[in-house]
Protein backbone atom coordinates (compact mmCIF):
# COMPACT_ATOMS: atom_id res chain seq x y z
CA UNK A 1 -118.20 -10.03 -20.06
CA UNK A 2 -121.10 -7.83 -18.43
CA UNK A 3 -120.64 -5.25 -16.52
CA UNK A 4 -120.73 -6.45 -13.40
CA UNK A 5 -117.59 -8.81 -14.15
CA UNK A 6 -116.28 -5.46 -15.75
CA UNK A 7 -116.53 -3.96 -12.84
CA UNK A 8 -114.89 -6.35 -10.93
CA UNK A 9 -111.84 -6.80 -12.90
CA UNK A 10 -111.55 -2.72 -12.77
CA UNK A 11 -111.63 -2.94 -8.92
CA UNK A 12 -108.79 -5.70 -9.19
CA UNK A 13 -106.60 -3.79 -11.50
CA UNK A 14 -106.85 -0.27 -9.16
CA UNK A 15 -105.92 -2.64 -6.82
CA UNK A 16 -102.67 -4.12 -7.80
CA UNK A 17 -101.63 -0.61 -9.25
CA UNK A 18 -102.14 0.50 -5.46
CA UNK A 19 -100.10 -2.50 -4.74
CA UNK A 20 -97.36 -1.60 -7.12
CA UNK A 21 -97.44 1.91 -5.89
CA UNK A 22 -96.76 1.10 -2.27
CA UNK A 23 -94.13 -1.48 -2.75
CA UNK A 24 -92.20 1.89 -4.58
CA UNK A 25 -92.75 4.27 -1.79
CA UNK A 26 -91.83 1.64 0.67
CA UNK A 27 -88.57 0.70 -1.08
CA UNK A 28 -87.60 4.11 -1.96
CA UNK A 29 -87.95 4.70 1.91
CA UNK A 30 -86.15 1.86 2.76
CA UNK A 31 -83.27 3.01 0.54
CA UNK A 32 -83.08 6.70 1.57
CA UNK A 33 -83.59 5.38 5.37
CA UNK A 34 -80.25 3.14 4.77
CA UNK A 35 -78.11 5.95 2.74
CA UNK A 36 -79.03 8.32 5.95
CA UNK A 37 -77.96 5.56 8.50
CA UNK A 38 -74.95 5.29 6.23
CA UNK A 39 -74.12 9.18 5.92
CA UNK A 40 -74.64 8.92 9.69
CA UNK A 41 -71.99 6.14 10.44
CA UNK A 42 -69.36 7.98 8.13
CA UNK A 43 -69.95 11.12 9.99
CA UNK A 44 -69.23 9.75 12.81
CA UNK A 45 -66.00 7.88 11.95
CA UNK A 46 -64.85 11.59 10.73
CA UNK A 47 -65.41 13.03 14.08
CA UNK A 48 -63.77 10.44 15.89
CA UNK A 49 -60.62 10.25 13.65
CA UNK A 50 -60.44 14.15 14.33
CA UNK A 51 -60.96 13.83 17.52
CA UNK A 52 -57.87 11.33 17.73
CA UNK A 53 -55.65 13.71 15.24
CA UNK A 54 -55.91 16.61 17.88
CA UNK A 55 -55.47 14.41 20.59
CA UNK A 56 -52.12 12.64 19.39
CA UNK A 57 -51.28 16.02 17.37
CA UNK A 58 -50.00 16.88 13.90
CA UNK A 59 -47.43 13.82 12.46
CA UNK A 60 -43.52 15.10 12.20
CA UNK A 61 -43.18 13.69 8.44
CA UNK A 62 -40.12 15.91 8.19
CA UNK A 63 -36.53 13.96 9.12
CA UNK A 64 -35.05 15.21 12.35
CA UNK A 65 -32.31 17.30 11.82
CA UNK A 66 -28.50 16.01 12.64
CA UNK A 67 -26.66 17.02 15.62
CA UNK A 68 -24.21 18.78 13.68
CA UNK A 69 -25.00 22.05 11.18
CA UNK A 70 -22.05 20.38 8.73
CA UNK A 71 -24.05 17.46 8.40
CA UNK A 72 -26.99 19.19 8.16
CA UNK A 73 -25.56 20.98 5.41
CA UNK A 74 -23.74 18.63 3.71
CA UNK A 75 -27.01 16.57 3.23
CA UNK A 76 -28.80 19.12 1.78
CA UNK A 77 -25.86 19.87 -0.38
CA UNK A 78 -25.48 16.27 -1.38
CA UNK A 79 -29.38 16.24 -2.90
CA UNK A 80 -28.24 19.14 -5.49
CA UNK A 81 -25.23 17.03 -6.82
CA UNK A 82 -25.56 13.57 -6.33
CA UNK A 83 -28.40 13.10 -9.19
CA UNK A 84 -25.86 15.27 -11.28
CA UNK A 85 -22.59 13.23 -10.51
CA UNK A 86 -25.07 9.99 -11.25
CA UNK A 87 -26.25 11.40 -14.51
CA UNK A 88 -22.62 12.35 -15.76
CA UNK A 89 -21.03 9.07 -14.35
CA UNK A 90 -23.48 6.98 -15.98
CA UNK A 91 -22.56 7.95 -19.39
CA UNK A 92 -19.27 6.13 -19.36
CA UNK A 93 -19.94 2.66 -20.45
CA UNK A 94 -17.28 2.03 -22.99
CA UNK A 95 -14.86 1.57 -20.73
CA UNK A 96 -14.16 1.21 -16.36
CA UNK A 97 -11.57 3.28 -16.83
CA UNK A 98 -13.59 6.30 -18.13
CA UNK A 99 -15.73 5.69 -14.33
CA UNK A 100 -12.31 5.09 -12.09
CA UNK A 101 -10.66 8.53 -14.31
CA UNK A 102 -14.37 10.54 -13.76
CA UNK A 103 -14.32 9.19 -10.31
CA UNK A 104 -10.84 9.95 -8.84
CA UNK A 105 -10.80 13.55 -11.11
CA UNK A 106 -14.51 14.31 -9.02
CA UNK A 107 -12.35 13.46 -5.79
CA UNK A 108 -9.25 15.17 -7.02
CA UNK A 109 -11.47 19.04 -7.78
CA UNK A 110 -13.36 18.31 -4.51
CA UNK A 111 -10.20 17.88 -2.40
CA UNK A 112 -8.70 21.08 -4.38
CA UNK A 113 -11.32 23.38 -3.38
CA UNK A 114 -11.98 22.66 0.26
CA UNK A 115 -8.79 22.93 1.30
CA UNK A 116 -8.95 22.79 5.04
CA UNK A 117 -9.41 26.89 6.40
CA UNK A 118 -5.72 26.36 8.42
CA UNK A 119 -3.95 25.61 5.29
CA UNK A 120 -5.76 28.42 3.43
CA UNK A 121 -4.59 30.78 5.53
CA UNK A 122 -0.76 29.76 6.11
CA UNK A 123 -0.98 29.66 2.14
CA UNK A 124 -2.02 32.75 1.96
CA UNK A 125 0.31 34.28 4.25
CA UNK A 126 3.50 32.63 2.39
CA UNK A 127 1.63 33.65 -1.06
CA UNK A 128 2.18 37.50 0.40
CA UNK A 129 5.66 36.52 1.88
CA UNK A 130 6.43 35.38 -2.07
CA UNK A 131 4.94 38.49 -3.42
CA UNK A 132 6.45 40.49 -1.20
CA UNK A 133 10.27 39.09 -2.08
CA UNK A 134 9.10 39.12 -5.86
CA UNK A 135 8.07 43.12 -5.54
CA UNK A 136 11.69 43.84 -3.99
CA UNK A 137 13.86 41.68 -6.17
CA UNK A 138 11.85 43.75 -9.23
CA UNK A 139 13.08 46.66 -7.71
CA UNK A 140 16.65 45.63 -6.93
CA UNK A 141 16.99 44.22 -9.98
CA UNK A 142 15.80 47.19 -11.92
CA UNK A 143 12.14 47.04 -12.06
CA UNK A 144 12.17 50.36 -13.33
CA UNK A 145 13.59 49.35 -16.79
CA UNK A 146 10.84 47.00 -17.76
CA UNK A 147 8.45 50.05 -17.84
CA UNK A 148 10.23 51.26 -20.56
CA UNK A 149 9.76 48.74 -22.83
CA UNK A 150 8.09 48.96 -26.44
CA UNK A 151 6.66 46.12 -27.75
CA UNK A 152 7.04 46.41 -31.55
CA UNK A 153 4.94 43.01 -32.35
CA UNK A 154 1.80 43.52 -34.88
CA UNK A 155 -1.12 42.78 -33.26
CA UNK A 156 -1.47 39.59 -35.14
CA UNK A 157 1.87 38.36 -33.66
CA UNK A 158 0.24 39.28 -30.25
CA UNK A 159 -2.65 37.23 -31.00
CA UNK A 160 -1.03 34.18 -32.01
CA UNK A 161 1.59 34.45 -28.98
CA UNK A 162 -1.28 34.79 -26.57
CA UNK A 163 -3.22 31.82 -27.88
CA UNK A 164 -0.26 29.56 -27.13
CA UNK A 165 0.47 30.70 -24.24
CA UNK A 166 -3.43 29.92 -23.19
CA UNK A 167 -3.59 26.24 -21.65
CA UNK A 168 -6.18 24.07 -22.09
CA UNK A 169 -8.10 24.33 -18.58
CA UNK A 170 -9.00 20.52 -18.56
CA UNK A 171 -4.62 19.58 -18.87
CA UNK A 172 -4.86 21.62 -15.64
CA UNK A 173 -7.86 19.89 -13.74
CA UNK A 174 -6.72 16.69 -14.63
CA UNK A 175 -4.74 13.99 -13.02
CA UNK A 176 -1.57 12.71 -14.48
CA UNK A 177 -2.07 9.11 -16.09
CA UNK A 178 -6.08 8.91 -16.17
CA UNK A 179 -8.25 8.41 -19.05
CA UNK A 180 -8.63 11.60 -20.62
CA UNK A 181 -12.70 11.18 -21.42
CA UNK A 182 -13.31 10.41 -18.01
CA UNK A 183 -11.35 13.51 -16.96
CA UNK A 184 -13.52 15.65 -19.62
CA UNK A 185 -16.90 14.20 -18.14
CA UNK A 186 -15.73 14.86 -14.63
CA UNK A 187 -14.46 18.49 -15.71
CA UNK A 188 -18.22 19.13 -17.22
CA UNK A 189 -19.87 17.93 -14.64
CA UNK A 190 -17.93 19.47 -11.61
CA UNK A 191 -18.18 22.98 -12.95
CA UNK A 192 -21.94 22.30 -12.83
CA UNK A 193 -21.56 21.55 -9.06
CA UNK A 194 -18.56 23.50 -8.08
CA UNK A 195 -20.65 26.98 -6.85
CA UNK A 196 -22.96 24.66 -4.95
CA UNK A 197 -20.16 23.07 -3.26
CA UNK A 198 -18.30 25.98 -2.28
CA UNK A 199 -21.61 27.99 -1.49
CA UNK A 200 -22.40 25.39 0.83
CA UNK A 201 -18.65 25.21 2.52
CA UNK A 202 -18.53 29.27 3.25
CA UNK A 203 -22.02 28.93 5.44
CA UNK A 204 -19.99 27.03 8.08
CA UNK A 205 -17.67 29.04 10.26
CA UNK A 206 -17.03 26.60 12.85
CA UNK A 207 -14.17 24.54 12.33
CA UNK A 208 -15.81 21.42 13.67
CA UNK A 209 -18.07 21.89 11.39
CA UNK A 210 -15.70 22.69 8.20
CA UNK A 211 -14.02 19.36 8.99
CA UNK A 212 -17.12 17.09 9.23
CA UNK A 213 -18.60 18.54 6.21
CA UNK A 214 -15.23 18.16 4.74
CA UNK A 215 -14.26 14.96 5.51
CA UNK A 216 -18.36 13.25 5.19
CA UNK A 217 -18.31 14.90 1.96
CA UNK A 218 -15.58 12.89 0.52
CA UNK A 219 -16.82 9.82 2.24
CA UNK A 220 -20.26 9.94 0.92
CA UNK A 221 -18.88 10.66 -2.75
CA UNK A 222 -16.98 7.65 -2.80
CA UNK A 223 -19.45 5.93 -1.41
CA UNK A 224 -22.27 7.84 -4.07
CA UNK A 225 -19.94 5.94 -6.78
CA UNK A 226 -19.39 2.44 -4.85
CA UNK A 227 -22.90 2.90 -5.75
CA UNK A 228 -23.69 3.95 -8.94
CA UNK A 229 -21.12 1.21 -10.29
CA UNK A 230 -23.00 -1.66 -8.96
CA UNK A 231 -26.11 -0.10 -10.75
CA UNK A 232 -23.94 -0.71 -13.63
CA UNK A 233 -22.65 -3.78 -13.11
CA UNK A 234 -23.78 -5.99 -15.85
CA UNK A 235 -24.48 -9.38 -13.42
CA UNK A 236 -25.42 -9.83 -10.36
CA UNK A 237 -23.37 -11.95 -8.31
CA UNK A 238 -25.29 -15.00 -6.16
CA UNK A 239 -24.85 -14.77 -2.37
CA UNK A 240 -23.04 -17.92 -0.92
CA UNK A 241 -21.80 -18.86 2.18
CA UNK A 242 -19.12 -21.71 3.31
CA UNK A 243 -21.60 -24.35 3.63
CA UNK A 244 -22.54 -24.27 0.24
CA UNK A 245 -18.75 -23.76 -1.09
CA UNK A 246 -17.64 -26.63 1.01
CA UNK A 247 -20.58 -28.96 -0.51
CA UNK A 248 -19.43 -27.92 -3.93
CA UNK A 249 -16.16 -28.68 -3.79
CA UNK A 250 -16.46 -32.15 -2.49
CA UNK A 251 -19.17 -32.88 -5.16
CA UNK A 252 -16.47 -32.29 -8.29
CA UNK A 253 -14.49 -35.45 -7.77
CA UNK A 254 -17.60 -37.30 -7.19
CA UNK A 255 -18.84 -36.18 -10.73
CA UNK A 256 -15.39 -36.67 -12.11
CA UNK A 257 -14.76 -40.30 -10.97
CA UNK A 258 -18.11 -40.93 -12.14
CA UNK A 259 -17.19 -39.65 -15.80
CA UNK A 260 -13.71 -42.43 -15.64
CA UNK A 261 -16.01 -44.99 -15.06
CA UNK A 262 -17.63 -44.72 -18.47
CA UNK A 263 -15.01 -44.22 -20.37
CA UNK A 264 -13.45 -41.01 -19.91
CA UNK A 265 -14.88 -38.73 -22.83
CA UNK A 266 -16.36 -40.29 -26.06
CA UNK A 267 -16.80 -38.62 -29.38
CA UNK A 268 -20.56 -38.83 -30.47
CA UNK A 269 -21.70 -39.56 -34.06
CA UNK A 270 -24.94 -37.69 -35.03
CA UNK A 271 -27.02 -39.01 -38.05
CA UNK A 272 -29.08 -36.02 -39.55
């Protein structure tokens, strides 16, 4: 090669590395050309999305609120012991009865406790009427006497007398004839609830109010364990309608004529 060709192929080579060089610059300005056209489209979907958020205003993602306070408490009463009373009544799987005793003892406490205000108060008053009669028959009868007494038991006799006297709390929750586990479980679980329950109950003064929260309150419960017994349920019944039971019943005799025909039943022989 002389120098001449040298220098040619040199010039060539400068030339295609200029090449090389532009295509770079040009496609590097290509791509930050398209990411600003890009930045500049999502900027402007931004603004117009705000623009539409202050125009329509803030979404209300919060429910709105019932008519009645009761209700209004009662539902946010029911989120505190609902997952509680579904926890607890789940646990009885050895036998319905456990659920149906758990179930009706629940109903039983609830009942017990919210006692409608009006019969509160009359028992009240004829709980001081009794007192009252008790506190002058002490006295006619010679009240005065009993202060004198001396008890001359040992303080281990004491003891042993007061520990018999003590009564199981649960005999005294419980309702006569139910399964006695189920009545445990219920007796656990409602003294878990019971402050909530009654908490919620004193905030109402109205009696409207007392009564709907009263009477929704037992609804929903029952419902609550409707519920959580078909969560149990081991099968799942199919839907049918008439059509279908009508078309079934017809088909039997078919199948069972069909069966005469060949014989009525016939013992088979297998060969292994």
């Amino acid at each position: 090669m002389n120098v001449k060709q040298e220098k040619v192929l040199r010039e060539n080579i400068r030339q295609l590395i200029e090449v090389v060089k532009q295509n770079r610059v040009t496609k590097t300005q290509t791509l930050l050309k398209e990411e600003d056209q890009l930045r500049s489209i999502i900027r402007t979907l931004i603004e117009q999305e705000m623009r539409l958020l202050k125009e329509v205003g803030t979404p209300d993602i919060d429910p709105t609120p019932n008519k009645s306070t009761g209700i209004n408490v009662l539902e946010d009463l029911l989120k505190k012991i609902v997952p509680v009373l579904q926890i607890d009544y789940k646990l009885l799987t050895t036998d319905p009865k456990q659920r149906e005793s758990f179930r009706a003892h629940i109903i039983n406490a609830v009942i017990n406790t919210l006692t409608p205000a009006e019969a509160n108060n009359a028992a009240s008053e004829s709980e001081g009427e009794e007192m009252a009669l008790e506190e002058e028959l002490d006295v006619e009868i010679g009240g005065a006497d009993e202060d004198k007494f001396i008890d001359i038991r040992t303080d281990a006799e004491k003891t042993d007398d007061d520990e018999e006297v003590e009564e199981d709390p649960r005999t005294e929750f419980g309702v006569e004839g139910a399964d006695e586990t189920g009545r445990n479980v219920a007796y656990s679980a409602f003294k878990k609830i019971e402050n909530n329950i009654i908490d919620a109950y004193e905030l109402l003064s109205n009696t409207e109010d007392q009564e709907l929260f009263y009477d929704y309150l037992i609804a929903n419960l029952k419902l609550y364990f409707d519920k959580f017994e078909s969560e149990l349920a081991p099968e799942v019944e199919e839907p049918t309608n008439q059509a279908y039971d009508t078309a079934k019943t017809e088909e039997e005799p078919a199948l069972d004529s069909g069966a005469e025909e060949l014989g009525g039943e016939e013992e088979l022989e297998l060969e292994f």
